[in-house]
Protein backbone atom coordinates (compact mmCIF):
# COMPACT_ATOMS: atom_id res chain seq x y z
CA UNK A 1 0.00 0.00 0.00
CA UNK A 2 1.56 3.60 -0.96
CA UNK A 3 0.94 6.40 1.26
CA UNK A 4 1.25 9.70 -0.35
CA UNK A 5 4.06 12.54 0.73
CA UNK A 6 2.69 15.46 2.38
CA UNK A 7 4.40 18.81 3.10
CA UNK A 8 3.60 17.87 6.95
CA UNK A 9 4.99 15.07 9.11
CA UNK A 10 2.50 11.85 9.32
CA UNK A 11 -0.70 13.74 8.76
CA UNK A 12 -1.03 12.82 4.90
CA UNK A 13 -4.17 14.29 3.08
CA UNK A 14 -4.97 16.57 5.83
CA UNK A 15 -4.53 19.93 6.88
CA UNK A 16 -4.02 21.20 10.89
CA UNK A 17 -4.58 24.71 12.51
CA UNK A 18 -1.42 25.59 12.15
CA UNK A 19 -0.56 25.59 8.45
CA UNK A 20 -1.19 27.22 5.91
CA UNK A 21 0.03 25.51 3.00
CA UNK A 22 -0.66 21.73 2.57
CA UNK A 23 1.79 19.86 -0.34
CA UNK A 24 -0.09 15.74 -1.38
CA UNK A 25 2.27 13.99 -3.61
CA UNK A 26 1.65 10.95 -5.19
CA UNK A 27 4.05 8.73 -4.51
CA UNK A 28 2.75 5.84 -6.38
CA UNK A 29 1.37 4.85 -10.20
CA UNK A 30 -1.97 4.49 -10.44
CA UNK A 31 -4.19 2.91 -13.62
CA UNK A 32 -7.38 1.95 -15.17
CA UNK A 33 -7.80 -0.78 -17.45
CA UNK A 34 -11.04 -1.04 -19.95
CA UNK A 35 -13.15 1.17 -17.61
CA UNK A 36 -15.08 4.16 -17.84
CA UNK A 37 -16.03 3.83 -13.99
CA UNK A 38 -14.85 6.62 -12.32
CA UNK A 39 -11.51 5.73 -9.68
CA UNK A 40 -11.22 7.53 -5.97
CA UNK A 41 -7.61 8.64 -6.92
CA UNK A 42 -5.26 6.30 -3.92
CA UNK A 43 -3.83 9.46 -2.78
CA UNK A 44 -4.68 12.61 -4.10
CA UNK A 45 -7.38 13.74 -1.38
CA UNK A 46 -7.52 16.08 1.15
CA UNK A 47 -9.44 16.08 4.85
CA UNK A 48 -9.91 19.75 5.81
CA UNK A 49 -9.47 20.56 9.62
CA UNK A 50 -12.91 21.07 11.49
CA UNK A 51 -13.52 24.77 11.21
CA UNK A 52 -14.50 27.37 8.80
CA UNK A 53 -11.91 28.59 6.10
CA UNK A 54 -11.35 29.31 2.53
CA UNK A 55 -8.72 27.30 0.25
CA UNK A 56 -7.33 27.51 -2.81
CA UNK A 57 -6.93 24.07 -4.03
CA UNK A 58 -4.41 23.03 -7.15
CA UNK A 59 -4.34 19.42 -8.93
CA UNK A 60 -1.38 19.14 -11.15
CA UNK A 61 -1.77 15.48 -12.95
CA UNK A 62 0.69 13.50 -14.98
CA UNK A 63 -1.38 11.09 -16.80
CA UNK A 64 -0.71 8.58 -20.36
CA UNK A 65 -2.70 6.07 -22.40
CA UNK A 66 -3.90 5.37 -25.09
CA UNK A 67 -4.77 7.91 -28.24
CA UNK A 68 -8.80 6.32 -27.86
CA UNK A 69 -9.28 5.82 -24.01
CA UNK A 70 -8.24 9.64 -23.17
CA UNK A 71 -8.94 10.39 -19.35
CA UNK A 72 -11.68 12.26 -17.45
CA UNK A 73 -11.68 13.51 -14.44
CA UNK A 74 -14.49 14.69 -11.14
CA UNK A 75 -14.42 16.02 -8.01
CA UNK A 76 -16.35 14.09 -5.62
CA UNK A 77 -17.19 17.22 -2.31
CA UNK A 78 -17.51 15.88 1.13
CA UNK A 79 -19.39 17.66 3.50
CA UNK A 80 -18.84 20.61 5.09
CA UNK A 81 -17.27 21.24 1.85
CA UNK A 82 -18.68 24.32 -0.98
CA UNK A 83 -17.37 25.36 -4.19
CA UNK A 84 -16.65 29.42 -4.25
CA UNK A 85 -15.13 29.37 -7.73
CA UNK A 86 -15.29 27.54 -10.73
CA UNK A 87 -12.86 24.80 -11.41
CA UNK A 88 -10.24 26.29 -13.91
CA UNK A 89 -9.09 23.22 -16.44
CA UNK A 90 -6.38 22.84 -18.54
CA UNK A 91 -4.78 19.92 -20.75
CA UNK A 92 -4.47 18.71 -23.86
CA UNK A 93 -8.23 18.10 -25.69
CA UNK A 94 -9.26 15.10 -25.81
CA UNK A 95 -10.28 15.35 -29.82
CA UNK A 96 -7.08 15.53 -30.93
CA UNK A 97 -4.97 12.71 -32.44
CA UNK A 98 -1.68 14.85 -32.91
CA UNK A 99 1.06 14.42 -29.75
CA UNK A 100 -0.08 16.21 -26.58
CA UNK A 101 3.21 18.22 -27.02
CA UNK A 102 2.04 19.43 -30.30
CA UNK A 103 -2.12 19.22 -29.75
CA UNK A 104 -4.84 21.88 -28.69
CA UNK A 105 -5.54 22.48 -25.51
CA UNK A 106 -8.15 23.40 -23.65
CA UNK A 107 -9.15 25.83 -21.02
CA UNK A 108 -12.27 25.66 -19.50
CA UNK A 109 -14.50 26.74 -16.48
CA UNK A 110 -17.26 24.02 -15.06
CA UNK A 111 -18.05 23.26 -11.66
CA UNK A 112 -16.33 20.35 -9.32
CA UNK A 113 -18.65 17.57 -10.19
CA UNK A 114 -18.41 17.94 -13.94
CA UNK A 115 -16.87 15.63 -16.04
CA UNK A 116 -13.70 16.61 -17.99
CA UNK A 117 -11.95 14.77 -20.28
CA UNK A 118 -8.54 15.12 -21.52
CA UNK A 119 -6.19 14.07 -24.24
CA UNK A 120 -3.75 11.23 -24.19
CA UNK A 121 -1.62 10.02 -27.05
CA UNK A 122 -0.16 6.38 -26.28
CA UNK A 123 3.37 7.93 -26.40
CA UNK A 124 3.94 11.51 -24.18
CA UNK A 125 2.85 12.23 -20.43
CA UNK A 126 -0.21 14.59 -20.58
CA UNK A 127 -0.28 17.26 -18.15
CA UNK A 128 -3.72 17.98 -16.43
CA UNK A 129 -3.77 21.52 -14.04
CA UNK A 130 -7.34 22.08 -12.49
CA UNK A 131 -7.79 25.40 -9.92
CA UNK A 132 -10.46 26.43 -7.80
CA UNK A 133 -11.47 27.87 -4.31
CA UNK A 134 -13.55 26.20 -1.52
CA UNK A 135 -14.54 26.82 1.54
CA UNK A 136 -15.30 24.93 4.64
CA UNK A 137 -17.21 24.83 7.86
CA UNK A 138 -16.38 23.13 11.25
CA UNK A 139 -17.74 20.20 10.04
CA UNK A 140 -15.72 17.05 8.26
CA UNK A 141 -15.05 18.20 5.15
CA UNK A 142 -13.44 16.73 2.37
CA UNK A 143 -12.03 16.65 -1.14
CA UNK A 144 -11.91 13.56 -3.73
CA UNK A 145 -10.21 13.65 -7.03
CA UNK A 146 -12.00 10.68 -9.16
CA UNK A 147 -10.51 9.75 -12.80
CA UNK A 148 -11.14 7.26 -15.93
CA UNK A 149 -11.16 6.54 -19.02
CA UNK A 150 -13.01 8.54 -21.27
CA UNK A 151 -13.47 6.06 -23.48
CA UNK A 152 -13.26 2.21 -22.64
CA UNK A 153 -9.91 0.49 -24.10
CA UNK A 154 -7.90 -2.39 -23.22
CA UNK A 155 -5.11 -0.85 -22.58
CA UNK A 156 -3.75 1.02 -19.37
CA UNK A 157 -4.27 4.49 -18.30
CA UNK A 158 -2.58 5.79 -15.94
CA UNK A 159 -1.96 8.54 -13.63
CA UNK A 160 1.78 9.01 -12.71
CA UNK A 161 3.28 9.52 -9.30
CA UNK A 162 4.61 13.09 -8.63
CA UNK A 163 1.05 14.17 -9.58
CA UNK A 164 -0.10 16.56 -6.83
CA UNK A 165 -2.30 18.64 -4.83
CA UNK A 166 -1.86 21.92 -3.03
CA UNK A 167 -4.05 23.32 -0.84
CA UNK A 168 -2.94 27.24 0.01
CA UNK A 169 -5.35 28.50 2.70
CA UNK A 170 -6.29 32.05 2.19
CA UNK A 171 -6.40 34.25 5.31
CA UNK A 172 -9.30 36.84 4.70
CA UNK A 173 -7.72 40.91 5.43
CA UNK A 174 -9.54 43.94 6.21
CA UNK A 175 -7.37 46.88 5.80
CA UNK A 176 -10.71 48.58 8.40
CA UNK A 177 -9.33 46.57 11.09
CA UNK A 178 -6.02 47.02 10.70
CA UNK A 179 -6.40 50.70 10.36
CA UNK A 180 -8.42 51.00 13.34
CA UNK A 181 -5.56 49.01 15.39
CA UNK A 182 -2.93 51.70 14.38
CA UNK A 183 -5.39 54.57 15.05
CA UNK A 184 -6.22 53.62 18.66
């Protein structure tokens, strides 16, 4: 069983108090064979700590297979847990045959539980970057990346390790407050 590395001692996939930047490496391959089920991704995940915040959460995916399987990818939102922004994708398109070195790519907006599929070639690592902001409550709340293939092929797909996640919390300022500190 692979664990994945976090920025953070033994605490892997979730964030304490005290941080304010969490780091979820994958540490181990990961693939899909002749499926179009989604996957919970083995290590890119994140548990929230039990009170109310706002995050800015990046995936940054290495993924290959086959020119017809392509991969898609969801969100799956635990509890406690609400989208603020829309998810920001980017990666190769998945109607291209060229090289994902040399293919269109797409940048879209949709929101966490929308399926997006990307392009693979059966030769070159594709690179998948997907950015949004959630926030939380004091409640469990979680974060699930979930991947496929778009299209079922027997061959592998596979999502490399030193894919990633990084959760930046964002620490609200009120320039009011602060100038009301200086002023007293």
């Amino acid at each position: 069983m692979s664990r994945a590395r976090s920025g953070y001692g033994s605490n892997r996939g979730s964030l304490n108090p005290i941080q304010i930047t969490k780091y979820i490496k994958k540490v181990a391959d990961q693939y899909v064979n002749n499926s179009t089920a989604f996957v919970n991704d083995t290590e890119l995940k994140i548990t929230f700590p039990n009170r109310a915040s706002v995050y800015d959460i990046e995936l940054i995916a290495f993924a290959s297979g086959d020119n017809a399987a392509n991969i898609k990818s969801t969100w799956v939102v635990g509890g406690g847990t609400t989208q603020i922004t829309y998810r920001n994708c980017i990666g190769a398109t998945a109607a291209s045959s060229f090289a994902v070195y040399d293919t269109q790519m797409q940048n879209r907006a949709d929101n966490l539980n929308a399926v997006i599929d990307y392009g693979t070639d059966g030769t070159y690592i594709t690179c998948i970057r997907e950015k949004f902001i959630v926030s939380t409550t004091s409640s469990l709340s979680t974060l699930q990346w979930k991947w496929a293939q778009n299209s079922a092929v027997a061959s592998n797909t596979t999502v490399y390790a030193f894919s990633y996640i990084l959760a930046q919390e964002i620490r609200l300022f009120s320039w009011g407050k602060l100038w009301n500190n200086i002023n007293v």
